[in-house]
N, C-alpha and C. Protein backbone atom coordinates (compact mmCIF):
# COMPACT_ATOMS: atom_id res chain seq x y z
N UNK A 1 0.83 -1.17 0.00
CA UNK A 1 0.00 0.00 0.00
C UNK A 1 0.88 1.24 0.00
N UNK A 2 0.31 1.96 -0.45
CA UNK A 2 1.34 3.37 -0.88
C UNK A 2 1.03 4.38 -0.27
N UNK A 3 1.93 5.27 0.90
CA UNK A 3 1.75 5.81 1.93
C UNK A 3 3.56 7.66 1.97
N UNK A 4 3.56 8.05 3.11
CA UNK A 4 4.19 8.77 2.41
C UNK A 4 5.50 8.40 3.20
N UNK A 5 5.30 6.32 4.00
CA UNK A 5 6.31 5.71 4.77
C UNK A 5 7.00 4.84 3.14
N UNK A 6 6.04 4.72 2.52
CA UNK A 6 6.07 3.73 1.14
C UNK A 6 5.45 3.76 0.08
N UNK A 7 6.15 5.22 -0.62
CA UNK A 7 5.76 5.88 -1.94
C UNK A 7 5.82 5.06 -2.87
N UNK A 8 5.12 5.08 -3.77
CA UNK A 8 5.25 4.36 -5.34
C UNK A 8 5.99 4.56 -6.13
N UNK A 9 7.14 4.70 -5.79
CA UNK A 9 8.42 5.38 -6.96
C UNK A 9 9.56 4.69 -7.06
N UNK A 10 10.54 4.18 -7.84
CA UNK A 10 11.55 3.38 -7.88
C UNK A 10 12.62 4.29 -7.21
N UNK A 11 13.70 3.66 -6.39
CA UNK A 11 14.93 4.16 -6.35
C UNK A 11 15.64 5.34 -7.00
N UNK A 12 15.70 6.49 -6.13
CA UNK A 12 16.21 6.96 -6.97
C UNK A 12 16.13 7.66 -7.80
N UNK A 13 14.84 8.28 -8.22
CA UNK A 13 13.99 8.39 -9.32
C UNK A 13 13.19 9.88 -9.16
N UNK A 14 13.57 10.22 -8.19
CA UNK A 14 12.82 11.88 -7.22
C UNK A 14 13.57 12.74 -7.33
N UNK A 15 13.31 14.07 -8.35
CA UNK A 15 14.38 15.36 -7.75
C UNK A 15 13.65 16.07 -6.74
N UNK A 16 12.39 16.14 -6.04
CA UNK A 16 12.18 17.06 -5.36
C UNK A 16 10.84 16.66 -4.79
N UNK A 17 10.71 16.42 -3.28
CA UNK A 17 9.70 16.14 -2.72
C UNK A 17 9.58 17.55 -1.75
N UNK A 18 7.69 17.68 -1.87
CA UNK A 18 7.57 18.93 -1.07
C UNK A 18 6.66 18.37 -0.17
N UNK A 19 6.92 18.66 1.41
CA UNK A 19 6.09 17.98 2.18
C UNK A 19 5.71 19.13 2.86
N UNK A 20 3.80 19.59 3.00
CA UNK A 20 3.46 20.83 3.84
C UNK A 20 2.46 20.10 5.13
N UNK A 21 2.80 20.22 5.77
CA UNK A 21 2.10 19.68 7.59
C UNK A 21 1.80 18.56 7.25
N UNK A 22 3.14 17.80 6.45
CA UNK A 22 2.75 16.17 6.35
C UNK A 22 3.68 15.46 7.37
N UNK A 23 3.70 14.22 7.65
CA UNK A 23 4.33 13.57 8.58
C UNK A 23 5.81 13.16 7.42
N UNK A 24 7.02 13.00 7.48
CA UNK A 24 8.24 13.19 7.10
C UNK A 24 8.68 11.52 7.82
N UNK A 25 8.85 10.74 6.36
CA UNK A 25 9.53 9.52 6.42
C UNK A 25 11.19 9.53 6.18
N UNK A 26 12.07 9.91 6.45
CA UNK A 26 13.34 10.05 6.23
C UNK A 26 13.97 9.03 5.53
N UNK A 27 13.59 7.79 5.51
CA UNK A 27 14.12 6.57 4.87
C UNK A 27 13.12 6.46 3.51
N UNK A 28 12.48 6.67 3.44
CA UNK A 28 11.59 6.91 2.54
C UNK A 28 11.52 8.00 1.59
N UNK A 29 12.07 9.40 2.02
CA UNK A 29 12.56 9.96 1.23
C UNK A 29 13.93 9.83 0.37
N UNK A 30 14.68 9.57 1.46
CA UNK A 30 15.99 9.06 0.74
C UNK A 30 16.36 8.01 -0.21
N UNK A 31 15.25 6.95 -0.47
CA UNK A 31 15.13 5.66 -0.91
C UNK A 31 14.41 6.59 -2.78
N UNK A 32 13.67 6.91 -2.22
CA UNK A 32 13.38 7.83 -3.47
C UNK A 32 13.82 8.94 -4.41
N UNK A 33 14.77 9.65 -3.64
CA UNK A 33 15.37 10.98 -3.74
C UNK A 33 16.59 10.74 -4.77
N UNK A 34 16.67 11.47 -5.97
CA UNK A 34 17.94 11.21 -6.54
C UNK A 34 19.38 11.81 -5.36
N UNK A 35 20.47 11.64 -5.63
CA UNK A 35 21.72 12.45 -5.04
C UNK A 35 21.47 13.67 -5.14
N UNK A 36 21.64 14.22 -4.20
CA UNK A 36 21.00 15.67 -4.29
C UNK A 36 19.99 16.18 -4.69
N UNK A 37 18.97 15.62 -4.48
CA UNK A 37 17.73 15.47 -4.80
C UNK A 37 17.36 16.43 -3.37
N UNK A 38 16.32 17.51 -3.42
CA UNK A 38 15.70 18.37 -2.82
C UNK A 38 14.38 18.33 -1.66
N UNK A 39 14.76 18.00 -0.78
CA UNK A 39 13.50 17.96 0.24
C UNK A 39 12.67 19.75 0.89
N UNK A 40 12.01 20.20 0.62
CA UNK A 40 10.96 21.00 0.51
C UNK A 40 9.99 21.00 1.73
N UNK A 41 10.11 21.28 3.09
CA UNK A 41 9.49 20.98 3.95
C UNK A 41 8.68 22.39 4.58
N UNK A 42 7.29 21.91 4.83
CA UNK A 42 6.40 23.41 4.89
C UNK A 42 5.78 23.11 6.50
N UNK A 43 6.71 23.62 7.41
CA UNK A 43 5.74 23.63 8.58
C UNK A 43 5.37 24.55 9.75
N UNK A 44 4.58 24.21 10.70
CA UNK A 44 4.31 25.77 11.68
C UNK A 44 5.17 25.86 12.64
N UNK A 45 5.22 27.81 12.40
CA UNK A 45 6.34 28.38 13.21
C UNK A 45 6.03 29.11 14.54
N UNK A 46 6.93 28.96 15.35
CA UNK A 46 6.37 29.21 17.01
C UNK A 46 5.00 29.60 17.13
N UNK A 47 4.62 31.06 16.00
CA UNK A 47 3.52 31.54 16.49
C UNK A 47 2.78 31.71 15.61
N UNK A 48 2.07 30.37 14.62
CA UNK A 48 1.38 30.33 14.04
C UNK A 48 -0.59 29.95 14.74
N UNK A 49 -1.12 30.62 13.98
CA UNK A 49 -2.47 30.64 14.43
C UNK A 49 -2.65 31.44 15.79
N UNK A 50 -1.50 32.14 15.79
CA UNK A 50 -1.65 32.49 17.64
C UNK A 50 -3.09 32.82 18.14
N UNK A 51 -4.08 33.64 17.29
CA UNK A 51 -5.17 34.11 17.99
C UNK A 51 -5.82 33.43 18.20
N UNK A 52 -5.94 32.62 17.19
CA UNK A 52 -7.15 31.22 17.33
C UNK A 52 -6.87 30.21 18.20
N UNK A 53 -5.26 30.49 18.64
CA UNK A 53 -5.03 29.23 19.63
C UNK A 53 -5.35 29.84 21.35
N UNK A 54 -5.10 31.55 21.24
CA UNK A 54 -5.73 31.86 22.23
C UNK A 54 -7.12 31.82 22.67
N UNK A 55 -7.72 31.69 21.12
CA UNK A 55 -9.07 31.53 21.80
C UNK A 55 -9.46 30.22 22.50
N UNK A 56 -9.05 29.15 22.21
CA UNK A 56 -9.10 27.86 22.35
C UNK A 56 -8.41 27.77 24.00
N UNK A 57 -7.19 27.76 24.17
CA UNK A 57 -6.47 27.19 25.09
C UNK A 57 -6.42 28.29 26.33
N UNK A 58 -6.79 28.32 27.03
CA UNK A 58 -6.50 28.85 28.58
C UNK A 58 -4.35 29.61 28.85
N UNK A 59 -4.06 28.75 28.48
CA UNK A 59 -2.19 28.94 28.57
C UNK A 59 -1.93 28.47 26.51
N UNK A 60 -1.52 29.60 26.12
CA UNK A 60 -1.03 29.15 24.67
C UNK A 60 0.42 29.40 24.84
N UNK A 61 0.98 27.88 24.42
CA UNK A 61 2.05 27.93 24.12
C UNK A 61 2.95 27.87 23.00
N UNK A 62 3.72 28.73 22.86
CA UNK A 62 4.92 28.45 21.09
C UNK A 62 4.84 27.48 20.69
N UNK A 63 4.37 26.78 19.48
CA UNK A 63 4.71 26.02 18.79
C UNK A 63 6.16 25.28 18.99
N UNK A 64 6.63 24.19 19.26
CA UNK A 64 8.13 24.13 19.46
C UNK A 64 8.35 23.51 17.62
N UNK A 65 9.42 24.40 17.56
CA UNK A 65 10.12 24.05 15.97
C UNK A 65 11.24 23.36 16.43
N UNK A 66 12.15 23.00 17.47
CA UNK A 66 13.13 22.47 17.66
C UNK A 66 13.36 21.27 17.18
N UNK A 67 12.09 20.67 16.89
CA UNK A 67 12.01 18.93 16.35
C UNK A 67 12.45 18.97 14.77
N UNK A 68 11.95 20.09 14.28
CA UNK A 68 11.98 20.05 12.69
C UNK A 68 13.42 19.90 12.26
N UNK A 69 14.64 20.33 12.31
CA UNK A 69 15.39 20.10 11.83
C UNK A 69 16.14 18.15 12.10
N UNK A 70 15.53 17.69 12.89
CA UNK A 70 15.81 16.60 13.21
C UNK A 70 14.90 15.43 12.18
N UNK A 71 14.21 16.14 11.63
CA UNK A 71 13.19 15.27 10.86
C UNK A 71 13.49 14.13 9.81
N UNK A 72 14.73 14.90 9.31
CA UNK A 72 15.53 13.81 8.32
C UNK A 72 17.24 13.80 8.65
N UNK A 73 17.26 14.02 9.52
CA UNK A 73 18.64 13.57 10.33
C UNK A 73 19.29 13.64 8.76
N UNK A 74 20.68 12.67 9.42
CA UNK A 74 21.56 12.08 8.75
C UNK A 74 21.41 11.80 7.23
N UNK A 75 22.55 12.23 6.09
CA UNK A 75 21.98 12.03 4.92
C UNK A 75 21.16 13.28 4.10
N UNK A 76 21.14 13.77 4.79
CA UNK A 76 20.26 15.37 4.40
C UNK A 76 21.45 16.52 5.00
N UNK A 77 21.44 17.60 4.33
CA UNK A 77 22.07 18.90 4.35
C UNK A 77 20.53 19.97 4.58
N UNK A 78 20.31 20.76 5.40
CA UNK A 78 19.96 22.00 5.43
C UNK A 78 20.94 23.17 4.55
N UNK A 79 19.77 23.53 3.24
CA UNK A 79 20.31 24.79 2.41
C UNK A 79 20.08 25.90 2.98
N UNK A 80 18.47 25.86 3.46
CA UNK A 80 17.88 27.61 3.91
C UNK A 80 16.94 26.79 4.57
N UNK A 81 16.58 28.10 5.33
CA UNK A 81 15.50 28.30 6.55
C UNK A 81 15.20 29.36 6.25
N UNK A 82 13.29 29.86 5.66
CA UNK A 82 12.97 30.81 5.44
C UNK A 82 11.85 30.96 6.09
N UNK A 83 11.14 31.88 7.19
CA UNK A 83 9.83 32.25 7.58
C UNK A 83 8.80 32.78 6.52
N UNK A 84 7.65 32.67 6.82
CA UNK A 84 6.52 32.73 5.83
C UNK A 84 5.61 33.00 6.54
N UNK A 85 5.07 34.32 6.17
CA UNK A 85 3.89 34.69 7.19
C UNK A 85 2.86 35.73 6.65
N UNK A 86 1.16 34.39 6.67
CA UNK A 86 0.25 35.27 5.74
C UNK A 86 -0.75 35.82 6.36
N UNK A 87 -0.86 37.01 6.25
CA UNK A 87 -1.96 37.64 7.61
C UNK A 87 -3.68 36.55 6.89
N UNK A 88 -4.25 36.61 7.98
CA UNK A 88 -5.76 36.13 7.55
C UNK A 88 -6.68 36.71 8.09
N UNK A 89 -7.90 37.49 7.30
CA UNK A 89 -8.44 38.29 7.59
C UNK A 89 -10.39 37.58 7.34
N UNK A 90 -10.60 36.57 8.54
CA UNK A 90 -11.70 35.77 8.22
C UNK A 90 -12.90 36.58 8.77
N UNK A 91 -13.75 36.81 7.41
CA UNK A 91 -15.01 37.67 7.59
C UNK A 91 -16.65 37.18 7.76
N UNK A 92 -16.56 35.37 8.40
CA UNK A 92 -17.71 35.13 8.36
C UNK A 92 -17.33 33.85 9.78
N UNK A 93 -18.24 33.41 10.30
CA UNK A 93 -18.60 31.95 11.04
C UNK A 93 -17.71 30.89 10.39
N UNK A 94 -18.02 30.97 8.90
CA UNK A 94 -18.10 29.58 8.10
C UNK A 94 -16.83 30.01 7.77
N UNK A 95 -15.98 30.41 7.99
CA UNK A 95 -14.24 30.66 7.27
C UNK A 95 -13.74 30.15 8.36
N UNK A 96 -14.47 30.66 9.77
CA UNK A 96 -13.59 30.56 10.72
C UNK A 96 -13.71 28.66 11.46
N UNK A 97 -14.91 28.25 11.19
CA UNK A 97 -15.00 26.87 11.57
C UNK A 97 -14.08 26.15 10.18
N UNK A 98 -14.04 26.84 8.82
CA UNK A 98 -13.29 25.73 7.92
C UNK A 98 -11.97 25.95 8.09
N UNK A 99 -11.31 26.91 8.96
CA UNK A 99 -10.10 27.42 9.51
C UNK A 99 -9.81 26.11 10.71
N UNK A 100 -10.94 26.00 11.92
CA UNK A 100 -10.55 25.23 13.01
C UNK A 100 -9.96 23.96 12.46
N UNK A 101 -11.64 23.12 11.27
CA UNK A 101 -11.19 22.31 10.61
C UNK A 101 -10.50 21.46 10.14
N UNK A 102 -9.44 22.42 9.85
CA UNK A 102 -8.10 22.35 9.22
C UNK A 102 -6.98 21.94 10.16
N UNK A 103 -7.17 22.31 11.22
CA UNK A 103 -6.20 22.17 12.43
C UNK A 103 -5.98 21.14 13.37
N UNK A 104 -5.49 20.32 13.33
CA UNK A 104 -5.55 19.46 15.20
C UNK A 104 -6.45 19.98 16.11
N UNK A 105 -6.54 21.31 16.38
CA UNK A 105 -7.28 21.69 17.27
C UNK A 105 -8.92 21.28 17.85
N UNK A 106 -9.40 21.11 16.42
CA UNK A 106 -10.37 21.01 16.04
C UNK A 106 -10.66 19.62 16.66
N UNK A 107 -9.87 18.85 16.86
CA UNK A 107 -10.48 17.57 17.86
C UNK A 107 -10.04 17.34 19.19
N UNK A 108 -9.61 19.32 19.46
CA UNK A 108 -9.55 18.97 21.21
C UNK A 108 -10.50 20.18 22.09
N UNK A 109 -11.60 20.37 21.02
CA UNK A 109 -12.39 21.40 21.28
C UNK A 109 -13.19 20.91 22.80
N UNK A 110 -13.08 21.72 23.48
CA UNK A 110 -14.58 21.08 24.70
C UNK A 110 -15.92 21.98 24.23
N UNK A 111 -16.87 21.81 24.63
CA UNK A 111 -18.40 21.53 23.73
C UNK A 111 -18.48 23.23 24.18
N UNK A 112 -17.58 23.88 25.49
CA UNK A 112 -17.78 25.32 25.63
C UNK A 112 -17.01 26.41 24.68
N UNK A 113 -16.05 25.76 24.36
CA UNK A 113 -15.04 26.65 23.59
C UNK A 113 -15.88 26.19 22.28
N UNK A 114 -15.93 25.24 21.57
CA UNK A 114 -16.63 24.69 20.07
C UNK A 114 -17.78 26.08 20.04
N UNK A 115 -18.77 26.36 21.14
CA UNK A 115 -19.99 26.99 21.23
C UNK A 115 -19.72 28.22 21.15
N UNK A 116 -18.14 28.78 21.36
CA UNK A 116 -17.87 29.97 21.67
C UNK A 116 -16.96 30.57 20.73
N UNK A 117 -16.81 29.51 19.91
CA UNK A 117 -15.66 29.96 18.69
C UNK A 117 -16.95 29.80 17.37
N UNK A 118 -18.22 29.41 17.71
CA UNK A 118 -18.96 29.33 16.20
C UNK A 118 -19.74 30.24 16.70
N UNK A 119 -19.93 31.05 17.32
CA UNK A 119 -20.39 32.36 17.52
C UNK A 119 -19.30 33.20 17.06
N UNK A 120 -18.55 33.56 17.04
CA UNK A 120 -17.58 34.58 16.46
C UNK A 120 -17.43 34.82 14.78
N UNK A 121 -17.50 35.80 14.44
CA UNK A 121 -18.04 36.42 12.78
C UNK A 121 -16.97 36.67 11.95
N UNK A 122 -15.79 36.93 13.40
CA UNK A 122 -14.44 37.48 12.46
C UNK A 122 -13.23 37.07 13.35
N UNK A 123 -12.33 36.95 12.58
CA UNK A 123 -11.01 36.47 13.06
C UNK A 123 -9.53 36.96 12.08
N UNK A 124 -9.13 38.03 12.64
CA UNK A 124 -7.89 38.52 12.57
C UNK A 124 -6.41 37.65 12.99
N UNK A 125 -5.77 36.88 12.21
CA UNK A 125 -4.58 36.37 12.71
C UNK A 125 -3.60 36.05 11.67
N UNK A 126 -2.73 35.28 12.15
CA UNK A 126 -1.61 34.81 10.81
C UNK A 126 -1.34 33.58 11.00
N UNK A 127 -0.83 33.15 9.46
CA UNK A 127 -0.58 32.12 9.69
C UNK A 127 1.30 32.00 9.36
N UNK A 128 1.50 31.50 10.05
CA UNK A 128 3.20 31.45 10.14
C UNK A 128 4.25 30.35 9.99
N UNK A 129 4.90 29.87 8.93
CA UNK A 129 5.41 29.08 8.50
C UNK A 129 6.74 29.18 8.63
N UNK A 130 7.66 27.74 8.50
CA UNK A 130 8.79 27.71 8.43
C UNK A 130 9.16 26.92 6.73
N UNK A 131 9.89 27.61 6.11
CA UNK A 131 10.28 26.56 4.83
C UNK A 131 11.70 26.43 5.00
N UNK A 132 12.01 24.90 5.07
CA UNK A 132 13.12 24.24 4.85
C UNK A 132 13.35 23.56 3.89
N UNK A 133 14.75 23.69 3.60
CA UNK A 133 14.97 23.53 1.94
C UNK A 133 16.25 22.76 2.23
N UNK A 134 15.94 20.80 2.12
CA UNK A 134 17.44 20.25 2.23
C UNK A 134 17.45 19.81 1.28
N UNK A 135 18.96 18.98 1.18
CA UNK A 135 19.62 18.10 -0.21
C UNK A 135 19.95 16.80 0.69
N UNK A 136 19.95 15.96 0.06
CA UNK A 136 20.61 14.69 -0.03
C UNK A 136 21.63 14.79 -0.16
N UNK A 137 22.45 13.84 0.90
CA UNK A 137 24.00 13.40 0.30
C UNK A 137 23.91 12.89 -1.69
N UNK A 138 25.28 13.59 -1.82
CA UNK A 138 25.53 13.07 -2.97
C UNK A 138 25.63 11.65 -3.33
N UNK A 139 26.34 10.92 -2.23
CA UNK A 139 26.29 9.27 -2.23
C UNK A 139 25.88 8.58 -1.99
């Protein structure tokens, strides 16, 4: 079965995988990845969603990014580390529940906060990214 632990691609055969808030197989990329072949990684930075996470959580805490560079260890080079940050300016109920949606959050709602975030019309925040851009060993 074909997964993103056990892609459908021969050896070898990949210049450039882009992975955005996906889970990161390191052996699996590399098994695929030509030599120097390009890993493309899109994920959230300390203070992404901050408002929406204040609305939710009692204590909001930073996102920890410290894990990300560990994601494909060994065999991988870090080129760049670039921040990415898109303001969002949600003008209805229905933006802001297909916003929660989208999130983890969204299945640690308690039935008071769920009641108290689909009453709200508008939501001012950002969303804040990290892009990492590695290579494969040449060998």
């Amino acid at each position: 079965m074909a997964s993103s632990a056990n892609p459908p691609y021969r050896d070898a055969s990949i210049d450039g995988i882009v992975s955005v808030f996906s889970q990161v197989d390191a052996a699996a990329f590399a098994r695929v990845l030509k030599p120097a072949g390009k890993v493309f990684l899109i994920l959230p930075d300390a203070d992404h969603l901050a408002a929406l996470r204040a609305l939710i959580y009692a204590n909001v805490r930073d996102y920890d990014t410290s894990k990300h560079l560990s994601y494909l260890g060994q065999g991988f080079s870090l080129l760049s580390e670039t921040r990415l940050e898109v303001p969002l300016a949600l003008t209805s109920a229905e933006q802001i529940q297909d916003l929660i949606g989208m999130t983890p959050h969204a299945h640690r709602l308690s039935a008071e906060v769920r009641e108290r975030l689909a009453s709200l019309e508008s939501l001012n925040d950002n969303a804040c990214f990290k892009l990492y851009v590695f290579e494969k060993s040449r060998t």
